[in-house]
Structures are given as structure tokens and as C-alpha cells.
Protein backbone atom coordinates (compact mmCIF):
# COMPACT_ATOMS: atom_id res chain seq x y z
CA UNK A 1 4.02 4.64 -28.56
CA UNK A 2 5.85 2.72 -25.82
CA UNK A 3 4.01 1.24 -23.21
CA UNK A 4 4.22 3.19 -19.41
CA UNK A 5 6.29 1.96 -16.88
CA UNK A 6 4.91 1.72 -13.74
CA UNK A 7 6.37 3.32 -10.38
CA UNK A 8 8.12 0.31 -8.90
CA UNK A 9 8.11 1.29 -5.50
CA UNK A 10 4.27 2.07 -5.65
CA UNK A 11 3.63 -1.05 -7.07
CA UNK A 12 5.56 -2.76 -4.52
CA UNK A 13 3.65 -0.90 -1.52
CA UNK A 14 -0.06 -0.66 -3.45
CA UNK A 15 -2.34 -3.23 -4.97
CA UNK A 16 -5.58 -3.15 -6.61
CA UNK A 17 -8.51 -5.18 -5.22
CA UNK A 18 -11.17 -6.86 -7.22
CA UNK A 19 -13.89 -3.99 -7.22
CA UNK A 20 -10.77 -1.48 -8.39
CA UNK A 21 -9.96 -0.07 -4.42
CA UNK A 22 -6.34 0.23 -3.71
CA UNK A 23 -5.09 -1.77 -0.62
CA UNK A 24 -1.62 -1.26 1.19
CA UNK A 25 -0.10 -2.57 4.35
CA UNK A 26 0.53 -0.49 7.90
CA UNK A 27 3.44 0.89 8.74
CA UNK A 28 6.02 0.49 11.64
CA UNK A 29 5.91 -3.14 11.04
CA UNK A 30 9.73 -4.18 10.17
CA UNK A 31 11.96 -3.58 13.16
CA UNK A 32 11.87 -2.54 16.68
CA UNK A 33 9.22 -5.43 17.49
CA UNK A 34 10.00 -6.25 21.19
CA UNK A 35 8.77 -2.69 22.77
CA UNK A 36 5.60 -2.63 20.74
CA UNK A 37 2.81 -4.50 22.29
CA UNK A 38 1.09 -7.85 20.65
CA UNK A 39 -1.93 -5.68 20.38
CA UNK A 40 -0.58 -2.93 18.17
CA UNK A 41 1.52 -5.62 16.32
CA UNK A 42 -1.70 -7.95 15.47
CA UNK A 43 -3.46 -4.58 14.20
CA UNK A 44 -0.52 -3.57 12.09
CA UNK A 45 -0.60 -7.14 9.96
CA UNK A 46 -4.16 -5.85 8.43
CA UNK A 47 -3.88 -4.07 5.24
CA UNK A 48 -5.88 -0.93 5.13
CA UNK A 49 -7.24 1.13 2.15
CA UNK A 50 -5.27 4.07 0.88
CA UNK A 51 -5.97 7.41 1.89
CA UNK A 52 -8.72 9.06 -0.51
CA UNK A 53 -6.38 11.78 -1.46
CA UNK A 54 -3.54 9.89 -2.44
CA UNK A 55 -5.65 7.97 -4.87
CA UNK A 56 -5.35 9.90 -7.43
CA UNK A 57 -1.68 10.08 -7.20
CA UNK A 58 -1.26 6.80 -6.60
CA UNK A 59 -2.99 5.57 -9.77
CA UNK A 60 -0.74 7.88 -11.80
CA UNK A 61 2.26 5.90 -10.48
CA UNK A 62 0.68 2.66 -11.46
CA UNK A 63 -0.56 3.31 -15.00
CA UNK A 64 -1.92 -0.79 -15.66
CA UNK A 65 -5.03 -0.16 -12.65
């Protein structure tokens, strides 16, 4: 049997950390800079864990975590 491919655009917005969590950057970060304060802007470069009901879904898309 073939191996599974992996959603690419998942894997592109999701990644696994060490203890098997999945991590994935804010939103609202990639244009329209200059009318959004430096305060939202700073909090927007964290990465944040995914939502607990999309993990499920999530780890379909990405078969190798």
C-alpha cells in the first residue's frame, strides 16, 4: 500500500510540537499593517495552539503526526 500524502496546505499552516500539540500562527498578519496598532501586531507574531476541535481534523490532513 502506498504511503498517505499529507494535506499540503495544512502542513504548511500546522506543526507538531515536541510533546505531540499542534501549533499554528495568528491570523490577519500579511497585509494592511499601517492601521493596525504595534500592540495587536506584536501579539499576532506568537503562534498559538489549535483549536481543540479542529484537532482531530487537522491530524487527518497530516497523516505523518
Amino acid at each position: 500500500m502506498p504511503k498517505m500524502k499529507s494535506n499540503r496546505g495544512a502542513a504548511k499552516r500546522f506543526r507538531t510540537t515536541g510533546t505531540g500539540k499542534l501549533r499554528r500562527m495568528r491570523a490577519s498578519k500579511s497585509h494592511i499593517l499601517t492601521k493596525k496598532n504595534r500592540k495587536r501586531k506584536r501579539r499576532l507574531r506568537s503562534s498559538t495552539s489549535a483549536a481543540k476541535a479542529d484537532v482531530a481534523r487537522v491530524r487527518r490532513m497530516l497523516p505523518g503526526t
